[in-house]
PDB file of N, CA and C in Angstrom:
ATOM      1  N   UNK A   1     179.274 105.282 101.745  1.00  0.00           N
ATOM      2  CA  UNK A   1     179.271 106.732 101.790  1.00  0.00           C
ATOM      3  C   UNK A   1     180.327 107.319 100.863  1.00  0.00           C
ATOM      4  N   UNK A   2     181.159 106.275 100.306  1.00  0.00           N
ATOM      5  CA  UNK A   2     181.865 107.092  99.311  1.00  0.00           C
ATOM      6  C   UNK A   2     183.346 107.602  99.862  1.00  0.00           C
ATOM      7  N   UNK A   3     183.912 106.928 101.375  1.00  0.00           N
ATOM      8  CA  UNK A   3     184.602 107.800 101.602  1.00  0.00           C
ATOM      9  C   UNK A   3     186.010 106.539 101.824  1.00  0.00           C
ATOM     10  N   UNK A   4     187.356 107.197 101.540  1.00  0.00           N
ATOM     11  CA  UNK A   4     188.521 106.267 101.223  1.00  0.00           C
ATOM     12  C   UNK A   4     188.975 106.533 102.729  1.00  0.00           C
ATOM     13  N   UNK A   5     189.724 105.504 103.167  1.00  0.00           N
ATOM     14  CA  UNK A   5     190.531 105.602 104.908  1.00  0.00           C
ATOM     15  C   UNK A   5     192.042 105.253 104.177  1.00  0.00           C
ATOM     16  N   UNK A   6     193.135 106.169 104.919  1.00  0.00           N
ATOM     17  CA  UNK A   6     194.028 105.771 104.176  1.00  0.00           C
ATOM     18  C   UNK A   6     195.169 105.738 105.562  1.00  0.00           C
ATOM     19  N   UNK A   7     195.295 104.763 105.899  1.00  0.00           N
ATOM     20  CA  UNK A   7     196.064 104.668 107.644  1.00  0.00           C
ATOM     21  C   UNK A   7     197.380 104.965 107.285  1.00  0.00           C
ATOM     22  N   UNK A   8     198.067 106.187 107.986  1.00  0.00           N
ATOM     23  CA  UNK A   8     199.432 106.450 107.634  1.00  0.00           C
ATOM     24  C   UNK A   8     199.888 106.833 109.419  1.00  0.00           C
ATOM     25  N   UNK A   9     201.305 107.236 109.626  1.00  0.00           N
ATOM     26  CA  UNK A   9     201.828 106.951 110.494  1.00  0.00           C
ATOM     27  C   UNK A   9     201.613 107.942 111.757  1.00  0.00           C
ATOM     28  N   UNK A  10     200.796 108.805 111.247  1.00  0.00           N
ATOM     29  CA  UNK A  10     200.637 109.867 112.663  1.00  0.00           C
ATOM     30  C   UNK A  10     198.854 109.999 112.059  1.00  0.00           C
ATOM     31  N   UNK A  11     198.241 109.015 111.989  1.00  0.00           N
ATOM     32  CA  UNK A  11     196.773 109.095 111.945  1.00  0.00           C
ATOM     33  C   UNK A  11     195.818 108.413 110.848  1.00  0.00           C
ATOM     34  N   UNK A  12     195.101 109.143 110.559  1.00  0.00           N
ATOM     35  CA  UNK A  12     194.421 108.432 109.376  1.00  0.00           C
ATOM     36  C   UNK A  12     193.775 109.058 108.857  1.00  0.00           C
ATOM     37  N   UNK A  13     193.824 109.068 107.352  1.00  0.00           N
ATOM     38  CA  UNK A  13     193.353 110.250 106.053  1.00  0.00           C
ATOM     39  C   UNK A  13     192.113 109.723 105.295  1.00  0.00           C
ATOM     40  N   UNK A  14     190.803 110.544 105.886  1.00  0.00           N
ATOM     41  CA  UNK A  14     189.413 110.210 105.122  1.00  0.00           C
ATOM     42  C   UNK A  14     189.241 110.986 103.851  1.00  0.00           C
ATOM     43  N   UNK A  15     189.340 110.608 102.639  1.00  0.00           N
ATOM     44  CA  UNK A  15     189.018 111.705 101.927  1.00  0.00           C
ATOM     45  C   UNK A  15     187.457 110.610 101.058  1.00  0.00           C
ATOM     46  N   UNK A  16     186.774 111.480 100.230  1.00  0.00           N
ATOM     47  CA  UNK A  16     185.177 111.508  99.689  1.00  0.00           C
ATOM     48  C   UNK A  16     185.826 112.032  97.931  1.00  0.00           C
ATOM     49  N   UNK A  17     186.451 110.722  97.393  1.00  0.00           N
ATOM     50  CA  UNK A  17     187.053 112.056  95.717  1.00  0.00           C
ATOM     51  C   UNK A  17     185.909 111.947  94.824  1.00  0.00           C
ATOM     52  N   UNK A  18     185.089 110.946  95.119  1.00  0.00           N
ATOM     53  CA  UNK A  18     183.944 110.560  94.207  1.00  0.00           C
ATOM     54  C   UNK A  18     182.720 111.709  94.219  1.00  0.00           C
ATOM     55  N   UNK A  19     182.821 111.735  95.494  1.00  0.00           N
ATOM     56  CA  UNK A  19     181.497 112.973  96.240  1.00  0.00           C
ATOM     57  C   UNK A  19     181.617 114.087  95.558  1.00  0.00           C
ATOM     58  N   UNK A  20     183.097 114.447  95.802  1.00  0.00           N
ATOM     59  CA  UNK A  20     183.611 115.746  95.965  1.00  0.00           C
ATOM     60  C   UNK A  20     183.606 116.049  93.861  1.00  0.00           C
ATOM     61  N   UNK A  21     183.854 115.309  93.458  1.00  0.00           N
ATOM     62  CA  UNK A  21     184.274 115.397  92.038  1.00  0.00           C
ATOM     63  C   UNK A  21     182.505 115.502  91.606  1.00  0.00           C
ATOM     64  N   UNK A  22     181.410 114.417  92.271  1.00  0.00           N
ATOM     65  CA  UNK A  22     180.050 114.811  91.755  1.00  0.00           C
ATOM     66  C   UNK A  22     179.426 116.739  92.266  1.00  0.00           C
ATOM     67  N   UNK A  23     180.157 116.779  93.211  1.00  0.00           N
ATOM     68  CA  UNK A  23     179.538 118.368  93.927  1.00  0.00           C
ATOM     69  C   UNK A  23     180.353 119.462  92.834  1.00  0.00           C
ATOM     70  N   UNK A  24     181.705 119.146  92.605  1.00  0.00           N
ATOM     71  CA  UNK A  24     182.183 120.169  91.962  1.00  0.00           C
ATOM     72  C   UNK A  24     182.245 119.975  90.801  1.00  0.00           C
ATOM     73  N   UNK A  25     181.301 119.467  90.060  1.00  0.00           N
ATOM     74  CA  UNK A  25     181.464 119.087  88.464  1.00  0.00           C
ATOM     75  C   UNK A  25     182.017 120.527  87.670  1.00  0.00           C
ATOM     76  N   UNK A  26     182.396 120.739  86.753  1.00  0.00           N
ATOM     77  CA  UNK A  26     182.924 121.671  85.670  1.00  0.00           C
ATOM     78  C   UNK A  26     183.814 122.576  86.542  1.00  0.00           C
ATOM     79  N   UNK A  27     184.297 122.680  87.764  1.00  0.00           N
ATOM     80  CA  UNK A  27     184.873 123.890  88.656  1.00  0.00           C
ATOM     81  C   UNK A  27     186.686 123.140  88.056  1.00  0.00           C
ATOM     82  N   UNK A  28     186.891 124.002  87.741  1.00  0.00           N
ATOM     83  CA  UNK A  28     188.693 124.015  87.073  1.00  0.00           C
ATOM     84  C   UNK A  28     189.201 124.481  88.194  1.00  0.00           C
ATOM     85  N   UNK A  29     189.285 125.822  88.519  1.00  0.00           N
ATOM     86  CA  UNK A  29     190.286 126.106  89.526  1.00  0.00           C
ATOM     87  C   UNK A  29     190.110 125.863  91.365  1.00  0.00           C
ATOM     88  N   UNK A  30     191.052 126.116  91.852  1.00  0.00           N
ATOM     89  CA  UNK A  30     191.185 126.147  93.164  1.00  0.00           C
ATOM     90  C   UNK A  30     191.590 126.798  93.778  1.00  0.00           C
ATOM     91  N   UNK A  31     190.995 126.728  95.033  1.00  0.00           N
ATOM     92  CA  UNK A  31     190.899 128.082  96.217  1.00  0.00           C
ATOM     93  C   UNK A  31     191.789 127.348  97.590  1.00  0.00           C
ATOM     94  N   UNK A  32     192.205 128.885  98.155  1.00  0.00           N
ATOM     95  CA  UNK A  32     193.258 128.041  99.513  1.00  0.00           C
ATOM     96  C   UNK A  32     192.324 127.637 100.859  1.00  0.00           C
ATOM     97  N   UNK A  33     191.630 128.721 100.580  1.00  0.00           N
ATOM     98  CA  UNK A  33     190.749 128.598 101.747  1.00  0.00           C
ATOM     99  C   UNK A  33     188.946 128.504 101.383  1.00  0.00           C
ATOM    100  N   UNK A  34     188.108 128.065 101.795  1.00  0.00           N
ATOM    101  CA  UNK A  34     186.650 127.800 101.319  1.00  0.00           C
ATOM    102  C   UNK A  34     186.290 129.031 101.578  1.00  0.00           C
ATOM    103  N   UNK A  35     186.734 130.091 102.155  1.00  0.00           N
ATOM    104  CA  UNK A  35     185.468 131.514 102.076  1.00  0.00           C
ATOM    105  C   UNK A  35     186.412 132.422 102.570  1.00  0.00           C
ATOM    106  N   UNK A  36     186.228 133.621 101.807  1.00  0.00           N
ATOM    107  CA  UNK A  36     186.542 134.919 101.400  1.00  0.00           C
ATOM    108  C   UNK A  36     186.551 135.918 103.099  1.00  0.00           C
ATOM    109  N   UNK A  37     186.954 136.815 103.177  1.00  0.00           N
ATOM    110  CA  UNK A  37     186.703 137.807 104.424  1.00  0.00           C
ATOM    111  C   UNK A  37     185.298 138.438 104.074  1.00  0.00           C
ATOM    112  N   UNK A  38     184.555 137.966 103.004  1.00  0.00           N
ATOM    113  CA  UNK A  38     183.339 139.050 102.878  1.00  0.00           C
ATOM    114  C   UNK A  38     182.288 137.860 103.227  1.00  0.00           C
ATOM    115  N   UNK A  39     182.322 136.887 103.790  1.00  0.00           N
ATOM    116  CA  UNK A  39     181.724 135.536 103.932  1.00  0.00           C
ATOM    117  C   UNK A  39     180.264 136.445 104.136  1.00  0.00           C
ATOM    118  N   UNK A  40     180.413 136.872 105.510  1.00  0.00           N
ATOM    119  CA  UNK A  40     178.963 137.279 106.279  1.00  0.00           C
ATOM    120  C   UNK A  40     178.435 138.627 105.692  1.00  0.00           C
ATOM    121  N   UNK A  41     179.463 139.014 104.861  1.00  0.00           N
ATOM    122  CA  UNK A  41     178.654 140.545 103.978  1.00  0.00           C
ATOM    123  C   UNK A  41     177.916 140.317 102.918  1.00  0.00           C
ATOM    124  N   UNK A  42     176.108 141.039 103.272  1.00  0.00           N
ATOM    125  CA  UNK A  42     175.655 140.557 101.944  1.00  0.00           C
ATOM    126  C   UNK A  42     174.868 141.603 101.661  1.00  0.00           C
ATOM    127  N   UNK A  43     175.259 141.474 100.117  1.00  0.00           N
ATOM    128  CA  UNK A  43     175.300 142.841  98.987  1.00  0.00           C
ATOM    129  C   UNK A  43     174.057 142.773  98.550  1.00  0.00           C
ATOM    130  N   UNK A  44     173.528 144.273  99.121  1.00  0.00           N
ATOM    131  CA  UNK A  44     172.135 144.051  98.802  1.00  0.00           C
ATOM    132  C   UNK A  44     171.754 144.750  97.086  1.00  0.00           C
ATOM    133  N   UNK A  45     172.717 144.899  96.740  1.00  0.00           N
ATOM    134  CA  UNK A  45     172.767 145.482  95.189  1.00  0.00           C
ATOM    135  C   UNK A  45     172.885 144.327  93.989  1.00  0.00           C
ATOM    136  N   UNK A  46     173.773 142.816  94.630  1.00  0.00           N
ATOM    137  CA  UNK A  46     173.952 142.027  94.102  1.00  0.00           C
ATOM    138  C   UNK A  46     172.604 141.687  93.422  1.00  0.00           C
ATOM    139  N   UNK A  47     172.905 141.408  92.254  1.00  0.00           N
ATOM    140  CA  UNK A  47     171.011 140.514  91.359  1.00  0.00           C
ATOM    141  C   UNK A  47     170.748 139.438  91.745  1.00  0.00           C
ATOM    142  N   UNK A  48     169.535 139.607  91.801  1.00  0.00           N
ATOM    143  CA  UNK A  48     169.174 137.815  92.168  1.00  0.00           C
ATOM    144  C   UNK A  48     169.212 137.046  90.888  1.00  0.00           C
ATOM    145  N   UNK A  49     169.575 135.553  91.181  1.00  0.00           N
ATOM    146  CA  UNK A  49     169.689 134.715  90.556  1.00  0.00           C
ATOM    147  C   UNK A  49     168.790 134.234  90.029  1.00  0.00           C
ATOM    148  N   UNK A  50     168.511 133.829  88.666  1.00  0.00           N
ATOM    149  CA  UNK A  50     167.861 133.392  87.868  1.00  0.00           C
ATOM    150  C   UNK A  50     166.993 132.358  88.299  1.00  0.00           C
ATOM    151  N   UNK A  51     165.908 132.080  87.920  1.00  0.00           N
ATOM    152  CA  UNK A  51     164.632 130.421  88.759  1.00  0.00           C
ATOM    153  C   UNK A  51     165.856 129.479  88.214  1.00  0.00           C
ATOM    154  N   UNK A  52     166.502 129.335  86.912  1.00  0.00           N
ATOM    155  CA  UNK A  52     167.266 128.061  87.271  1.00  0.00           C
ATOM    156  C   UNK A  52     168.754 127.678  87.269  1.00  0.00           C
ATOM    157  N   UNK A  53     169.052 128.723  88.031  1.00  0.00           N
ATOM    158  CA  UNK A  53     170.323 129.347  88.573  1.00  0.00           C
ATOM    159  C   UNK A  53     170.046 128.797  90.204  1.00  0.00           C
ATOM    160  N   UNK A  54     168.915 129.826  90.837  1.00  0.00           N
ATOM    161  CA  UNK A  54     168.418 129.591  92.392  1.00  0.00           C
ATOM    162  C   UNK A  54     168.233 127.931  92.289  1.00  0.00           C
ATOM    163  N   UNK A  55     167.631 127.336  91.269  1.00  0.00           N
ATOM    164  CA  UNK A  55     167.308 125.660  91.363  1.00  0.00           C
ATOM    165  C   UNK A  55     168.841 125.210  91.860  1.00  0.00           C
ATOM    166  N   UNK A  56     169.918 125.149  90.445  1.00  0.00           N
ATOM    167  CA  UNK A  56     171.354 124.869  91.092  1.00  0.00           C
ATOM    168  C   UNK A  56     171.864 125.129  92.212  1.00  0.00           C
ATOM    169  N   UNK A  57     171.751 126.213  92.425  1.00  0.00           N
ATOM    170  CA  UNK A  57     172.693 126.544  93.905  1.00  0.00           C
ATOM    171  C   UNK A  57     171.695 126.125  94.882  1.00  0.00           C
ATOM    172  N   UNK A  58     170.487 125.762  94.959  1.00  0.00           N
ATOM    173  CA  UNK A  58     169.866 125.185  96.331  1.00  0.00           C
ATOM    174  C   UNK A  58     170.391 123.519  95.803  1.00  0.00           C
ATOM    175  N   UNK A  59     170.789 123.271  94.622  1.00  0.00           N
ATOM    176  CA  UNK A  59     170.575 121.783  94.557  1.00  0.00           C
ATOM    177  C   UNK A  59     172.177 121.302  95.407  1.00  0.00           C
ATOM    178  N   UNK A  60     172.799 122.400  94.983  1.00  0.00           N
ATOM    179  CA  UNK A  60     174.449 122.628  95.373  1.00  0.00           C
ATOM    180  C   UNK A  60     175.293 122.304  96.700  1.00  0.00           C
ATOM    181  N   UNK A  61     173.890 123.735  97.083  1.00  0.00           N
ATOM    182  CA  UNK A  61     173.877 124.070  98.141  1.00  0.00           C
ATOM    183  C   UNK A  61     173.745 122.774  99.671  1.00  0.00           C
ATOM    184  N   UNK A  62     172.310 121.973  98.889  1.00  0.00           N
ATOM    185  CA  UNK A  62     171.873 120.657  99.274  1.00  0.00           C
ATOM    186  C   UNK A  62     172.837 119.321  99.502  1.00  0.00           C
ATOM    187  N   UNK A  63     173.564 119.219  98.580  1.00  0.00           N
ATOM    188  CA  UNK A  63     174.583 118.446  97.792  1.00  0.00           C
ATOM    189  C   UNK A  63     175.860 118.884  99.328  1.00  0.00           C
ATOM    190  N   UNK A  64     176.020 119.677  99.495  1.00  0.00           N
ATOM    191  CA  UNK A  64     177.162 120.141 100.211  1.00  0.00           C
ATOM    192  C   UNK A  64     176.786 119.920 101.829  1.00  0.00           C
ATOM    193  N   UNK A  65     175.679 120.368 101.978  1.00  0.00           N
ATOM    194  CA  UNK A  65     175.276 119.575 103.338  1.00  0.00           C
ATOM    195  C   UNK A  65     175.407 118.019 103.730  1.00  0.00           C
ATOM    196  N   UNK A  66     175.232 117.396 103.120  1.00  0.00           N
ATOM    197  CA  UNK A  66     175.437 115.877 102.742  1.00  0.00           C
ATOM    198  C   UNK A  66     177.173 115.816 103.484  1.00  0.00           C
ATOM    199  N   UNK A  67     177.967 116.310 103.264  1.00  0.00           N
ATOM    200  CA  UNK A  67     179.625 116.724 103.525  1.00  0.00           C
ATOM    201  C   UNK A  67     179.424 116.821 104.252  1.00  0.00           C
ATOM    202  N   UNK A  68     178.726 116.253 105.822  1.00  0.00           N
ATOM    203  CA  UNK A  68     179.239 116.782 106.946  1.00  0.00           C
ATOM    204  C   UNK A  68     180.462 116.139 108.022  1.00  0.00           C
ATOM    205  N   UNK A  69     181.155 115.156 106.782  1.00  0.00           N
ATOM    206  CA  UNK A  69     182.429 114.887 107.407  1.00  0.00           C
ATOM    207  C   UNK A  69     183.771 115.950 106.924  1.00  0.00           C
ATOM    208  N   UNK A  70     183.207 116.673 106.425  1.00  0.00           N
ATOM    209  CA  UNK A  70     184.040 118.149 106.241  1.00  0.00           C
ATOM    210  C   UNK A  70     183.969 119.323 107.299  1.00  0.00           C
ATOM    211  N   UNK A  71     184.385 119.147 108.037  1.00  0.00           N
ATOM    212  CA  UNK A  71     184.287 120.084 109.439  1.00  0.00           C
ATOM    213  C   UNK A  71     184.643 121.652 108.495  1.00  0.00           C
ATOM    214  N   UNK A  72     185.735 120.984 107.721  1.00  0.00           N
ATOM    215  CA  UNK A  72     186.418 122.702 107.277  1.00  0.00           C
ATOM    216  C   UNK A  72     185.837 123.349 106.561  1.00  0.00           C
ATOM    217  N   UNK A  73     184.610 122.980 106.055  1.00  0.00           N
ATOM    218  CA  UNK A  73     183.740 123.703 104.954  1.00  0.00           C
ATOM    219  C   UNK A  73     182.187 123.903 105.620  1.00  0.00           C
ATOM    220  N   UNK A  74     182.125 123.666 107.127  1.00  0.00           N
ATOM    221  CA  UNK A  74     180.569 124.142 107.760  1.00  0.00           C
ATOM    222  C   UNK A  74     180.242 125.237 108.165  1.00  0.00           C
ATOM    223  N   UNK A  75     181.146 126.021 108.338  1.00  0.00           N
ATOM    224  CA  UNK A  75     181.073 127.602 108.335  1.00  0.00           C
ATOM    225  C   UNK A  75     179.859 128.173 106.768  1.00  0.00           C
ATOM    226  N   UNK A  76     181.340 127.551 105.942  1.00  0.00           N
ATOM    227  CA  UNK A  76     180.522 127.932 104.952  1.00  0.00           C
ATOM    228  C   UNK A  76     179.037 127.939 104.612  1.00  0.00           C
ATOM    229  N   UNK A  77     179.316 126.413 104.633  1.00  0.00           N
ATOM    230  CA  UNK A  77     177.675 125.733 104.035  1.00  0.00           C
ATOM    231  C   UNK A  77     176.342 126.527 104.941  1.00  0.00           C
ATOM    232  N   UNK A  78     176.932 126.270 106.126  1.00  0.00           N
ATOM    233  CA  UNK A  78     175.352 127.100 107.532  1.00  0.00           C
ATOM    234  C   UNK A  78     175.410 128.210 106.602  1.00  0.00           C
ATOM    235  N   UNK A  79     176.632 129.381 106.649  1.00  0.00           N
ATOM    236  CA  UNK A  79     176.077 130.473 106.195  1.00  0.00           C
ATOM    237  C   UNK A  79     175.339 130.652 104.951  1.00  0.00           C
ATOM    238  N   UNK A  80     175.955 129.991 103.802  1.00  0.00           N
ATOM    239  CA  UNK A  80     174.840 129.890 102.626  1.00  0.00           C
ATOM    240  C   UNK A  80     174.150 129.512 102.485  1.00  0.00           C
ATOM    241  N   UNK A  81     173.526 128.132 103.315  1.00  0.00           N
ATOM    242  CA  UNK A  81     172.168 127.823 103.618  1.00  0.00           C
ATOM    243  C   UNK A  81     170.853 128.831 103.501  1.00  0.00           C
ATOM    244  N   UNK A  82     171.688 129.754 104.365  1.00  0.00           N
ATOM    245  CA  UNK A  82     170.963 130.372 104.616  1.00  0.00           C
ATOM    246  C   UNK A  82     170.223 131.724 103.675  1.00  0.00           C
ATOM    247  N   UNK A  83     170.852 131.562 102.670  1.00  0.00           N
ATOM    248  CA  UNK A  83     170.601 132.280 101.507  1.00  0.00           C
ATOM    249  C   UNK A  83     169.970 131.430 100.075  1.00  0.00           C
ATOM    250  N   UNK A  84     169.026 130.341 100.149  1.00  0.00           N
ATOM    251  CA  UNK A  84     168.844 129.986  99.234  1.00  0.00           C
ATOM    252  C   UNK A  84     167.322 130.210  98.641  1.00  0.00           C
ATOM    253  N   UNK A  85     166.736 130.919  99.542  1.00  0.00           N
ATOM    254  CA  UNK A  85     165.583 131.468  98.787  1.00  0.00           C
ATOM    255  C   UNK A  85     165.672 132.532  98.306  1.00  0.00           C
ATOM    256  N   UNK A  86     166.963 133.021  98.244  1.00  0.00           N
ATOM    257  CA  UNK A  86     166.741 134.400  97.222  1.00  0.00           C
ATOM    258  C   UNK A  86     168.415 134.489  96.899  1.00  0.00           C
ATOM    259  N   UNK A  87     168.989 133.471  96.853  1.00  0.00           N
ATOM    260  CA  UNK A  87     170.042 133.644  96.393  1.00  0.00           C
ATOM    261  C   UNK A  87     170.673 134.887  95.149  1.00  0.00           C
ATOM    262  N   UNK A  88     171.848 135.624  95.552  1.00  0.00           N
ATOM    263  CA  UNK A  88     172.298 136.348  94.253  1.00  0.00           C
ATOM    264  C   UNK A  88     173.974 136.335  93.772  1.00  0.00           C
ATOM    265  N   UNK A  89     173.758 136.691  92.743  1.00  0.00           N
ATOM    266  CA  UNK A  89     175.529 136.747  92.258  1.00  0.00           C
ATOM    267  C   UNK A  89     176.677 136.392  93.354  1.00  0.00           C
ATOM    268  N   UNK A  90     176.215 137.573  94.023  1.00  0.00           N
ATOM    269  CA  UNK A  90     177.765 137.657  95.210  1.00  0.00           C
ATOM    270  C   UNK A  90     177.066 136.106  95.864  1.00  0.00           C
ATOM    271  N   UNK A  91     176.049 135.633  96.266  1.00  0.00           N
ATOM    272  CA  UNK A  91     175.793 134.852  97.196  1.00  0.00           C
ATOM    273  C   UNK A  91     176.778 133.485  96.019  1.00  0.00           C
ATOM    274  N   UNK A  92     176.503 133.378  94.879  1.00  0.00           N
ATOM    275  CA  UNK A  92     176.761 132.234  94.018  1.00  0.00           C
ATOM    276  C   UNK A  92     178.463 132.351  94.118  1.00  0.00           C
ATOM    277  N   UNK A  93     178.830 133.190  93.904  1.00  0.00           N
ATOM    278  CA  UNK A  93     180.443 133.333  94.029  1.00  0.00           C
ATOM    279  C   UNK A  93     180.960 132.879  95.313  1.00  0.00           C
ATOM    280  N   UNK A  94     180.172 132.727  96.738  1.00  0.00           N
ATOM    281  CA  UNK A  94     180.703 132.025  97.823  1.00  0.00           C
ATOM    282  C   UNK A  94     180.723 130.846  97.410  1.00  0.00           C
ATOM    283  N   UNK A  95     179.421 130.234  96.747  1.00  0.00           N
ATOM    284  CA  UNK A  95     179.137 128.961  96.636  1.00  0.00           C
ATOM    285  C   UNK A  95     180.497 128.574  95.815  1.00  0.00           C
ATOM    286  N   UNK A  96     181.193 129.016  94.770  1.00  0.00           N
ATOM    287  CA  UNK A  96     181.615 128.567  94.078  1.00  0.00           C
ATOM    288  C   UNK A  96     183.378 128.669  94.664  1.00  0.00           C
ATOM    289  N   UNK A  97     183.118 129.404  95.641  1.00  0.00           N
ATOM    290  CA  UNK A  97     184.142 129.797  96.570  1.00  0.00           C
ATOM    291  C   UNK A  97     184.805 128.124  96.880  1.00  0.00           C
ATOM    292  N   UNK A  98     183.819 127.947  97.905  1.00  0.00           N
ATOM    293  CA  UNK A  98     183.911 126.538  98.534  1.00  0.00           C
ATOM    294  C   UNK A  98     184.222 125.159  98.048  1.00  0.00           C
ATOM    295  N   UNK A  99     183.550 125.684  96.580  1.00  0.00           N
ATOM    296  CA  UNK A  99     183.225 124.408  95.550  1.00  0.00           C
ATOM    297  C   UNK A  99     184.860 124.257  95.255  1.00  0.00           C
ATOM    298  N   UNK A 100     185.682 125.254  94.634  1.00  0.00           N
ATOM    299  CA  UNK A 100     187.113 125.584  94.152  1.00  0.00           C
ATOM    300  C   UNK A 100     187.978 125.142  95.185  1.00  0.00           C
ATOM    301  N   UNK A 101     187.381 125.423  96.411  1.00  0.00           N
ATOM    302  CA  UNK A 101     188.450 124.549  97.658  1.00  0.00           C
ATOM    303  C   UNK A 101     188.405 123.558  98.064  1.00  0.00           C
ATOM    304  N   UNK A 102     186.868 123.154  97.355  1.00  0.00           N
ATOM    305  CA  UNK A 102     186.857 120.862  98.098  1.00  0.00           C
ATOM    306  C   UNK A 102     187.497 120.272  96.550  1.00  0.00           C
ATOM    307  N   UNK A 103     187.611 121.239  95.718  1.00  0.00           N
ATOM    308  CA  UNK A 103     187.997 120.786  94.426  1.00  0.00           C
ATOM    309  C   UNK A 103     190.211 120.655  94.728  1.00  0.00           C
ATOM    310  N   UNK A 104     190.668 121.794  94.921  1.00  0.00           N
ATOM    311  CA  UNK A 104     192.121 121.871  95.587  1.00  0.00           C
ATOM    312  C   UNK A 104     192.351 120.886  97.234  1.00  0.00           C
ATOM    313  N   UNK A 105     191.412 120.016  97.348  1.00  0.00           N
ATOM    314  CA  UNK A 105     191.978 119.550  98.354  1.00  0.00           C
ATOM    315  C   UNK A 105     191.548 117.566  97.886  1.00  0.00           C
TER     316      UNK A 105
END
């Protein structure tokens, strides 16, 4: 599964750098937290995303479900799930939200 155990003295540290480095390919920066206070607000002005824009972010989107030894990023993922048949801008900027914080951790 890709994932390293690293036994230290008050527990033990799973991290996925292989996973995490294939999900966040080209993402440079990093985020403190995986999602914004506007998580559950959605902008109905935002544009929808391009046919192969919507392809990426469902493939992304897909890709990130797979993570479900990431407790700290399932908020996220359920909620954008749930936006992938009509994904738009603001919806892609969460995605990339999340992506920037499995990337900083």
């Amino acid at each position: 599964m890709g994932m390293k155990f690293q036994i230290k003295d008050k527990g033990v540290v799973i991290t996925m750098p292989a996973k995490i480095d294939d999900v966040a390919e080209g993402i440079d920066k990093t985020s403190q937290t995986p999602a914004g206070s506007n998580l559950f607000t959605i902008n109905e002005y935002s544009p929808l995303l391009t046919d192969l824009d919507k392809s990426q972010f469902h493939t992304l989107t897909a890709k990130l479900l797979s993570k479900r030894a990431r407790p700290d990023i399932l908020l996220v993922v359920n909620f954008i799930t749930t936006r992938v048949q009509n994904p738009t801008d603001d919806d892609q900027s969460k995605l990339t939200r999340v992506l920037k914080y499995l990337k900083g951790t």
